[in-house]
N, C-alpha and C. Protein backbone atom coordinates (compact mmCIF):
# COMPACT_ATOMS: atom_id res chain seq x y z
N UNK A 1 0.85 -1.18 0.00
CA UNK A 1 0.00 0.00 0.00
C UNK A 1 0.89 1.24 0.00
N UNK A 2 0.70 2.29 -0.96
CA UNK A 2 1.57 3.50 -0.81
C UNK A 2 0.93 4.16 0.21
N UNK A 3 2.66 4.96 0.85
CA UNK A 3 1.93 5.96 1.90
C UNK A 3 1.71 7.35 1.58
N UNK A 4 0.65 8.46 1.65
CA UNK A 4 0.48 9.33 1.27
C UNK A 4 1.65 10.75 2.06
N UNK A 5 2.21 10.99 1.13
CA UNK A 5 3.41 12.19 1.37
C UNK A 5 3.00 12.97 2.62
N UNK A 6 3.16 13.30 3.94
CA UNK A 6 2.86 14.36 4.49
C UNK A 6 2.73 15.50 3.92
N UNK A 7 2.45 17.10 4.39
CA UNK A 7 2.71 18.34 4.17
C UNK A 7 4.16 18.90 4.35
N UNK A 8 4.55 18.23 5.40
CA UNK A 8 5.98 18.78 5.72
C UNK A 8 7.27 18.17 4.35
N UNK A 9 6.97 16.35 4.37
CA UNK A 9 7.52 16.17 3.28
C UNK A 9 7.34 16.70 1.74
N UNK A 10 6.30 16.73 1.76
CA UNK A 10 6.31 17.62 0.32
C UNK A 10 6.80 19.03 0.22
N UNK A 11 6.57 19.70 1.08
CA UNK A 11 7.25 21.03 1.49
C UNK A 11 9.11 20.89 1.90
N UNK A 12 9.01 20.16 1.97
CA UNK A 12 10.81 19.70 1.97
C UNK A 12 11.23 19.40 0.25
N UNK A 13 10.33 18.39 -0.17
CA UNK A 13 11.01 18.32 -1.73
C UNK A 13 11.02 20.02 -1.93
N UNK A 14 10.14 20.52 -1.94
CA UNK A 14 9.68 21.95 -3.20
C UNK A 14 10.96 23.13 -2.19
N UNK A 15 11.55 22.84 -1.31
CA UNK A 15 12.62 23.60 -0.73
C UNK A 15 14.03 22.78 -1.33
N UNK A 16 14.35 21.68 -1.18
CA UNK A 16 15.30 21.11 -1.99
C UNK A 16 15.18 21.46 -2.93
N UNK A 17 14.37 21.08 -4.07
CA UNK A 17 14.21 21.68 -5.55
C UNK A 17 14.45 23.00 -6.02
N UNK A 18 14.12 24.00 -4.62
CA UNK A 18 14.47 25.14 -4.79
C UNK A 18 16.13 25.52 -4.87
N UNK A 19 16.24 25.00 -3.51
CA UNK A 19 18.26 25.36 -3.32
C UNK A 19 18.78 24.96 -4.41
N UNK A 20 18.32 23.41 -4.59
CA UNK A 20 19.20 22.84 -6.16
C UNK A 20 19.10 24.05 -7.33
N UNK A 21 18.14 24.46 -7.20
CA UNK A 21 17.70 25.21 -8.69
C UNK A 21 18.31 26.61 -8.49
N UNK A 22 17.90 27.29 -7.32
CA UNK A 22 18.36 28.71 -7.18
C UNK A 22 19.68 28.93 -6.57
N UNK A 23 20.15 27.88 -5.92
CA UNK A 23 21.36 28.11 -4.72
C UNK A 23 22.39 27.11 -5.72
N UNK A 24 21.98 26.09 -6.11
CA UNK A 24 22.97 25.42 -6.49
C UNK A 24 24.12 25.76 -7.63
N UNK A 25 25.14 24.99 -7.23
CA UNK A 25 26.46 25.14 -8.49
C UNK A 25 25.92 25.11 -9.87
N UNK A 26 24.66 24.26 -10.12
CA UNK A 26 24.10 24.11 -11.56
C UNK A 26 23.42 24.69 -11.40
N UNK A 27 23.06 26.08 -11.72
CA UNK A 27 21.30 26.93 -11.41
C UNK A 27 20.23 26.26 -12.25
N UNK A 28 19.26 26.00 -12.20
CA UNK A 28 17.95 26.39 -13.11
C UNK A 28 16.80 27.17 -12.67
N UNK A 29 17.56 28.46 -13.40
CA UNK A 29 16.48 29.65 -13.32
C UNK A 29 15.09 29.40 -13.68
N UNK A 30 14.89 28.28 -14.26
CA UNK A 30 13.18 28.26 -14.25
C UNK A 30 12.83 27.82 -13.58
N UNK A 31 13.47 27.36 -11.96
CA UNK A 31 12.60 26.76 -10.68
C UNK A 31 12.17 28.24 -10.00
N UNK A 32 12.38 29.48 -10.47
CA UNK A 32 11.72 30.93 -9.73
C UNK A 32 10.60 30.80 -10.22
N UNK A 33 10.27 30.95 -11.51
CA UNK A 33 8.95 31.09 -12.25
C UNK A 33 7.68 29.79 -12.01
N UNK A 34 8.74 28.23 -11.87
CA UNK A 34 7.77 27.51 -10.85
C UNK A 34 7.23 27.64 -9.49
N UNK A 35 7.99 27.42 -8.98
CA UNK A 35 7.94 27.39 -7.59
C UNK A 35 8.07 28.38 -6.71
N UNK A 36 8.44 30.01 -6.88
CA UNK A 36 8.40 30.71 -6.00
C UNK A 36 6.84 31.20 -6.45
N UNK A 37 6.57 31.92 -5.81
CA UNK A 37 5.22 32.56 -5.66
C UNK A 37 5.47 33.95 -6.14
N UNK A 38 4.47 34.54 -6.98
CA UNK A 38 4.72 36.01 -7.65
C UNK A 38 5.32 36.98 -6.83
N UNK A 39 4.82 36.80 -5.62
CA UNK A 39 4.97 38.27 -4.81
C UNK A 39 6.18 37.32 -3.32
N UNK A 40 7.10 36.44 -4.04
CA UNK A 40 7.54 35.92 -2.85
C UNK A 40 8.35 36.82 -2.33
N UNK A 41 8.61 36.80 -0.74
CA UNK A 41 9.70 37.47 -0.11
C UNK A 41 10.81 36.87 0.21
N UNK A 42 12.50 37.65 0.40
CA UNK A 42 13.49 37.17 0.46
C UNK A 42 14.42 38.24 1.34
N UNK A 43 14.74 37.71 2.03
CA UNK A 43 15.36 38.56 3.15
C UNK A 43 16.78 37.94 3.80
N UNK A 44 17.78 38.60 3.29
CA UNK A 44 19.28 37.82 4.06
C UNK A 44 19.89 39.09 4.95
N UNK A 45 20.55 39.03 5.25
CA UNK A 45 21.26 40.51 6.51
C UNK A 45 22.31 40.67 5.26
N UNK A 46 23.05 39.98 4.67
CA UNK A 46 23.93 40.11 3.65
C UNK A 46 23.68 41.10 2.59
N UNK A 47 22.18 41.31 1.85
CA UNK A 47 21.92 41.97 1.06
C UNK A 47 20.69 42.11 1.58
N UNK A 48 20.21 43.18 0.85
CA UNK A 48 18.90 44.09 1.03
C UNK A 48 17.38 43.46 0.27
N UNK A 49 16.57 43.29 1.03
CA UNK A 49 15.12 42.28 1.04
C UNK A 49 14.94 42.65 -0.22
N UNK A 50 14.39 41.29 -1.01
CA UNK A 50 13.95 41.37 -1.98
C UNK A 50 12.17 41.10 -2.01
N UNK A 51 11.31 41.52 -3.06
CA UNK A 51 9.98 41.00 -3.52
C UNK A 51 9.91 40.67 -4.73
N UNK A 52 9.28 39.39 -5.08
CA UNK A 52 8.78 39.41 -6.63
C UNK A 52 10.16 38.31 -7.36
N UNK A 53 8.74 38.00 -7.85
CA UNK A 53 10.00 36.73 -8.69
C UNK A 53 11.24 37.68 -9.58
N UNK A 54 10.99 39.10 -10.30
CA UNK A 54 11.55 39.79 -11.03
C UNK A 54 12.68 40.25 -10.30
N UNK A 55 12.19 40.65 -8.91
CA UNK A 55 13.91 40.88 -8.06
C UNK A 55 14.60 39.63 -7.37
N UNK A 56 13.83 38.27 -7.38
CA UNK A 56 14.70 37.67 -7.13
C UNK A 56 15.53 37.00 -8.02
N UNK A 57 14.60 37.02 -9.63
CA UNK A 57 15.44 36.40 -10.40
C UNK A 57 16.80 37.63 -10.61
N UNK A 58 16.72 39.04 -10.60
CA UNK A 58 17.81 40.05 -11.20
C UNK A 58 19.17 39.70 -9.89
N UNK A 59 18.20 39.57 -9.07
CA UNK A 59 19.17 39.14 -7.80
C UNK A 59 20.29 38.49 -7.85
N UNK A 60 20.40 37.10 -8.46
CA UNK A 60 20.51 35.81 -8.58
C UNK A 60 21.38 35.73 -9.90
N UNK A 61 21.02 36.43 -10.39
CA UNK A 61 22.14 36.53 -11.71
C UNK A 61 22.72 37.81 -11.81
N UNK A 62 22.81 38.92 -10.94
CA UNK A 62 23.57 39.44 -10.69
C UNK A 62 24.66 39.31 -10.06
N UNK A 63 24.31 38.27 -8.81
CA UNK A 63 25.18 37.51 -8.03
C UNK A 63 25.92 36.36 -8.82
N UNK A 64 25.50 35.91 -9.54
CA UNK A 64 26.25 34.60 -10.63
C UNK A 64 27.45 35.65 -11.33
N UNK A 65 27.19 36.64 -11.81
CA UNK A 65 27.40 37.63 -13.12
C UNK A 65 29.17 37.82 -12.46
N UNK A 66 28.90 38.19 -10.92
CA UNK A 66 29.85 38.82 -10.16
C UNK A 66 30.74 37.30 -9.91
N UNK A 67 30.06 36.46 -9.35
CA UNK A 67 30.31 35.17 -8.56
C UNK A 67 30.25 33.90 -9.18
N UNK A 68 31.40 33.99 -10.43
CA UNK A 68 30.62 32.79 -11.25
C UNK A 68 30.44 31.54 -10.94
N UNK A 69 31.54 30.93 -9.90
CA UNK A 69 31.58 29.70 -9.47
C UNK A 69 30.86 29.79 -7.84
N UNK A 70 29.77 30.50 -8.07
CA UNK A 70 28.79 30.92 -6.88
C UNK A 70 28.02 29.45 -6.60
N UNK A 71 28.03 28.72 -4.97
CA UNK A 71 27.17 27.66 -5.20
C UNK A 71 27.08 27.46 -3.35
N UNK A 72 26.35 26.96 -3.29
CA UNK A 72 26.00 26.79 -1.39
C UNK A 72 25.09 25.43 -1.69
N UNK A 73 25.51 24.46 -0.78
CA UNK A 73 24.85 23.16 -0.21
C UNK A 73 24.33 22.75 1.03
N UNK A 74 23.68 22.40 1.36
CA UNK A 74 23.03 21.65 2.75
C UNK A 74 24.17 21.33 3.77
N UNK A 75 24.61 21.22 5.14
CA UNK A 75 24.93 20.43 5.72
C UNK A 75 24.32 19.77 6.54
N UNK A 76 23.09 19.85 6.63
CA UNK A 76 22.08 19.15 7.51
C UNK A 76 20.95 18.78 6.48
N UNK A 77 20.15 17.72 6.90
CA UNK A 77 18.62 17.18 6.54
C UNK A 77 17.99 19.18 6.65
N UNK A 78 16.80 18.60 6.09
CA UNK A 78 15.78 19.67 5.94
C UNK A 78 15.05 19.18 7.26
N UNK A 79 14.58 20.39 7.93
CA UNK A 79 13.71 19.93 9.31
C UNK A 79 12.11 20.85 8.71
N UNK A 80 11.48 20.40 9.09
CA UNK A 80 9.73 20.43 8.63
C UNK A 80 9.15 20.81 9.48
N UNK A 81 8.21 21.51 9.96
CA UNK A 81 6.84 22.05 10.63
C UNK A 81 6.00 22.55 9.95
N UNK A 82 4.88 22.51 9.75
CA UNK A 82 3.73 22.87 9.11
C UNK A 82 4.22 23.37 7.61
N UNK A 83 4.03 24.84 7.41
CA UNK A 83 4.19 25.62 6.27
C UNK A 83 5.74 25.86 6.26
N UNK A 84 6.28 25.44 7.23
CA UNK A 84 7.84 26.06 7.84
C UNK A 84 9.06 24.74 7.19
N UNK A 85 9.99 25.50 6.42
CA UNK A 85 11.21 24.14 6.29
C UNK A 85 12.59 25.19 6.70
N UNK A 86 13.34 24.88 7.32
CA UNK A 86 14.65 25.02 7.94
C UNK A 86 15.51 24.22 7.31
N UNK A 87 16.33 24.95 6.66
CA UNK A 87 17.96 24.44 6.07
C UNK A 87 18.95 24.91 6.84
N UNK A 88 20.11 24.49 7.00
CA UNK A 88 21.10 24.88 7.64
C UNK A 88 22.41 24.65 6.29
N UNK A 89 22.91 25.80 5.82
CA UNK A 89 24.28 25.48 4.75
C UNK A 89 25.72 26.24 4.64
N UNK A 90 26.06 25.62 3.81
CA UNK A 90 27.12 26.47 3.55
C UNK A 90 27.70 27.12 2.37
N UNK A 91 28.50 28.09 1.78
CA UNK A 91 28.86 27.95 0.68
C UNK A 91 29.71 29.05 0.34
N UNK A 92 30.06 29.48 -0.70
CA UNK A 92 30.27 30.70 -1.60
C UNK A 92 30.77 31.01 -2.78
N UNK A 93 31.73 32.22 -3.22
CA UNK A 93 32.43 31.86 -4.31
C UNK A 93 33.07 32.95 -4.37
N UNK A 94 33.67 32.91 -5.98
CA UNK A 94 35.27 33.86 -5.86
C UNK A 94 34.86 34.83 -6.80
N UNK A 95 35.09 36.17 -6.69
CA UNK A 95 34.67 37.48 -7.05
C UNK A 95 35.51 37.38 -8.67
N UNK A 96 35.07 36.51 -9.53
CA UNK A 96 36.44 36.95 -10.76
C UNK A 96 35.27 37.59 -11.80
N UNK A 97 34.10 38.26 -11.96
CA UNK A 97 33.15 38.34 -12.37
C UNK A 97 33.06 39.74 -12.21
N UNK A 98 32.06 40.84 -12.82
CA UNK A 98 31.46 42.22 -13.01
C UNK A 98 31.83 42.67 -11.29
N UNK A 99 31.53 43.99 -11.44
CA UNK A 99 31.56 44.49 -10.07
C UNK A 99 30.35 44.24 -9.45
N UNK A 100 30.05 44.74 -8.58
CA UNK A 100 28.74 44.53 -8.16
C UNK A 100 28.66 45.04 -6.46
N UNK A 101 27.59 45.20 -6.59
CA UNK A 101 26.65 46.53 -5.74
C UNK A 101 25.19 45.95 -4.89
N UNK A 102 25.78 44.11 -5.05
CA UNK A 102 24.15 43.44 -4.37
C UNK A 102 24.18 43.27 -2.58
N UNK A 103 25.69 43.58 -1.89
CA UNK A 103 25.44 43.75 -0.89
C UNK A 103 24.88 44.88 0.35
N UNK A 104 24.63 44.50 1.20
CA UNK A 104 23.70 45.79 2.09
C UNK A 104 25.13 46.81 2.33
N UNK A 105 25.87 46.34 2.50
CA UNK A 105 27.04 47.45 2.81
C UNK A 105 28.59 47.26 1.72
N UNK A 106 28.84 48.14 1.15
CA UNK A 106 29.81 47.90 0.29
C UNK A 106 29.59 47.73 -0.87
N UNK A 107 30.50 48.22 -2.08
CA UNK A 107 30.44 47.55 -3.28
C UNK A 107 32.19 46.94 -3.66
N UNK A 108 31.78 45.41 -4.61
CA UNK A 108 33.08 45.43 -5.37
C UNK A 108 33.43 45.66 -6.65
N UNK A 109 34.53 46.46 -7.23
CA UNK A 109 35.02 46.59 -8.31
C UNK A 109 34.74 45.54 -9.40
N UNK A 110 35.02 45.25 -10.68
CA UNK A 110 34.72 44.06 -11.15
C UNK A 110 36.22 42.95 -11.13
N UNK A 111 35.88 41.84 -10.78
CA UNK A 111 36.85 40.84 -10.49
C UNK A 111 38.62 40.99 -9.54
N UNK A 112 38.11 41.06 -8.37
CA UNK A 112 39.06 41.37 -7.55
C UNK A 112 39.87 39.71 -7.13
N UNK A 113 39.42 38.93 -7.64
CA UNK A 113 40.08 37.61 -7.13
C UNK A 113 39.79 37.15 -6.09
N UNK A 114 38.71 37.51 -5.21
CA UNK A 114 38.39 37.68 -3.53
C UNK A 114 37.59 36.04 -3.55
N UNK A 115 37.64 35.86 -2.53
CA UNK A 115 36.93 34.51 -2.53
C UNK A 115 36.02 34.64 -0.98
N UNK A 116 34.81 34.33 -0.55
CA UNK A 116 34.24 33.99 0.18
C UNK A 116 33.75 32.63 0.79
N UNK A 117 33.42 32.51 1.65
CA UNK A 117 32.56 31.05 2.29
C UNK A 117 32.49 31.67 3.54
N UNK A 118 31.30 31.23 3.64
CA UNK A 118 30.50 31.41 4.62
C UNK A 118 29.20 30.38 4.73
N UNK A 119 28.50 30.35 6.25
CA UNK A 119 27.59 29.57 6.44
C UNK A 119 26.03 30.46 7.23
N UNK A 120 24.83 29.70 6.97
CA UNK A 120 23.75 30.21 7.30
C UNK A 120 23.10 29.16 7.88
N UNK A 121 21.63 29.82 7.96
CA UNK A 121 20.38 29.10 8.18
C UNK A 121 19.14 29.53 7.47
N UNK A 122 18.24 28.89 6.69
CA UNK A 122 17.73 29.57 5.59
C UNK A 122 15.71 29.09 6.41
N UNK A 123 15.14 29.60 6.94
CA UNK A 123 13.65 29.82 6.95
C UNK A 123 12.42 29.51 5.67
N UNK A 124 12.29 28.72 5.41
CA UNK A 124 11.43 29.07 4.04
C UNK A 124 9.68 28.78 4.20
N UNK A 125 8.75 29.69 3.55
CA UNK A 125 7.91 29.24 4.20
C UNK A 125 7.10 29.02 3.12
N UNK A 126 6.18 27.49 2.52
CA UNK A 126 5.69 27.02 1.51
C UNK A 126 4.38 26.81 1.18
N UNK A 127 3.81 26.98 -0.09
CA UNK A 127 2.04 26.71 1.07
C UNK A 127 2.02 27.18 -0.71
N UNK A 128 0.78 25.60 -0.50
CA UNK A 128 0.57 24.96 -1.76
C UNK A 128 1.42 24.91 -3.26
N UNK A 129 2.68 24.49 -2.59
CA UNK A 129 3.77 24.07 -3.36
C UNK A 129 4.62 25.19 -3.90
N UNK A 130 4.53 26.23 -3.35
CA UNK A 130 5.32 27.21 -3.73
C UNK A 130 5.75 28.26 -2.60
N UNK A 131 7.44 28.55 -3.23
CA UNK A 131 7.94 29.27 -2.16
C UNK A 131 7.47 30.86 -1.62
N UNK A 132 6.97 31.18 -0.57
CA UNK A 132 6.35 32.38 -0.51
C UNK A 132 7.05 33.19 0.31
N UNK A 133 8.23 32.68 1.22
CA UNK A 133 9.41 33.77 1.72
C UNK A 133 10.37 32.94 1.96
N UNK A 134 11.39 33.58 1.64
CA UNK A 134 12.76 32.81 1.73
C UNK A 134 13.45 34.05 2.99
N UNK A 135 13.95 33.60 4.56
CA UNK A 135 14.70 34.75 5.53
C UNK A 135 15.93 34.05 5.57
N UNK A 136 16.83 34.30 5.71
CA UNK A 136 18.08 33.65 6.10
C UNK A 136 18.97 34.56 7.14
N UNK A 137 19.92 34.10 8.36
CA UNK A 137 20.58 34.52 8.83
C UNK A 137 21.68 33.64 8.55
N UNK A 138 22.66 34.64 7.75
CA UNK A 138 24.02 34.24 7.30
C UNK A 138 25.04 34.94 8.20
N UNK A 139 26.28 34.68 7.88
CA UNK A 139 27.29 35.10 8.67
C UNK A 139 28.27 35.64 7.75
N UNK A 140 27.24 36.85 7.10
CA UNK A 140 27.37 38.23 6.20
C UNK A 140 28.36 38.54 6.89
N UNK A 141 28.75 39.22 7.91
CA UNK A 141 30.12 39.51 8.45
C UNK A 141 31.20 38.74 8.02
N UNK A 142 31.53 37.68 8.19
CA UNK A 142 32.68 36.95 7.48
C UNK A 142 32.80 37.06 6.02
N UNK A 143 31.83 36.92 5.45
CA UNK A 143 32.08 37.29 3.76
C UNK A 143 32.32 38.76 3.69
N UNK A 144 31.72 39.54 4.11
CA UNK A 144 32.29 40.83 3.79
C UNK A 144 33.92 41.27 4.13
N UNK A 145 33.94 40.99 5.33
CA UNK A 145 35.61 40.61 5.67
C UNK A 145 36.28 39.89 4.70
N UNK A 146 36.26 38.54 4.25
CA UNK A 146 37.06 38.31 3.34
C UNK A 146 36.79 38.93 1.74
N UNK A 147 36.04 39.62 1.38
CA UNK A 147 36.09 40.10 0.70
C UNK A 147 36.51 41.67 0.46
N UNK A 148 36.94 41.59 1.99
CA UNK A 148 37.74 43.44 2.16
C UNK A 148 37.10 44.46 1.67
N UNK A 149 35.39 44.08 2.07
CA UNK A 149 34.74 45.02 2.26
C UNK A 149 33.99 45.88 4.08
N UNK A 150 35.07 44.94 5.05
CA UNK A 150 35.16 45.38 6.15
C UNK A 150 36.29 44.97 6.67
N UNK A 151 36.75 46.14 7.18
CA UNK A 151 38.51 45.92 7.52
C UNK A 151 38.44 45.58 9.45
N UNK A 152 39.48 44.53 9.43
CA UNK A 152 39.69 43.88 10.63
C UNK A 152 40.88 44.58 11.58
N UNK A 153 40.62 44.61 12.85
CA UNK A 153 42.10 45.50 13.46
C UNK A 153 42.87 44.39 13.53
């Protein structure tokens, strides 16, 4: 007898599918136009809140544009509650790309050689198969530091 998918598990695939598609080393930009929701929200301390599939897709390939070998993975399972999925990851990449102007504080020149990694925790909240806010608390401070856009004593 098959067992019928929970809410939480299905809301875990459509958050995997997401990271793979939007976060991952291989993007596919057409998992925004599926799966996020028109008016979704996106909020990191790293860069400045986004709305709308249109700023998250300009987002996202502005960040590629700058960050070409840009990619972040899981280090934990996905944890589930209702409408709620919790990732915990890591990732980054090396500035050899356009300048760019997508963080909350600072801009970089185009291709400074800078490399980042850093780790988060990503909030996502899903409801009827599509992503409707993405919050993350990253540890934006360390990437900006190694990217010597905040100087250390």
């Amino acid at each position: 007898m098959d067992k019928q998918k929970t809410k939480e598990e299905l809301n875990k695939e459509v958050v995997a599918r997401w990271f793979a598609g939007y976060w991952g080393k291989n993007p596919d930009l057409a998992v925004i136009d599926e799966i996020a929701a028109p008016d979704m929200t996106f909020a990191y301390s790293l860069h400045n809140p986004l709305q709308g599939r249109e700023d998250i897709k300009s987002f996202i390939i502005d960040f590629r544009k700058a960050f070409p070998d840009l990619g972040f993975w899981a280090v934990t399972d996905l944890i589930a509650e209702g409408d709620y999925v919790v990732g915990q990851w890591e990732g980054g990449g090396t500035h050899t790309g356009e300048a760019y102007d997508g963080f909350s504080i600072g801009n970089l020149p185009a291709a400074t050689g800078k490399q980042m990694h850093f780790t988060g925790t990503s909030v996502l909240k899903v409801v009827d198969g599509k992503v409707v806010e993405e919050r993350g608390l990253d540890d934006g401070l360390t990437a900006l530091i190694q990217l010597g856009l905040i100087k250390t004593v």
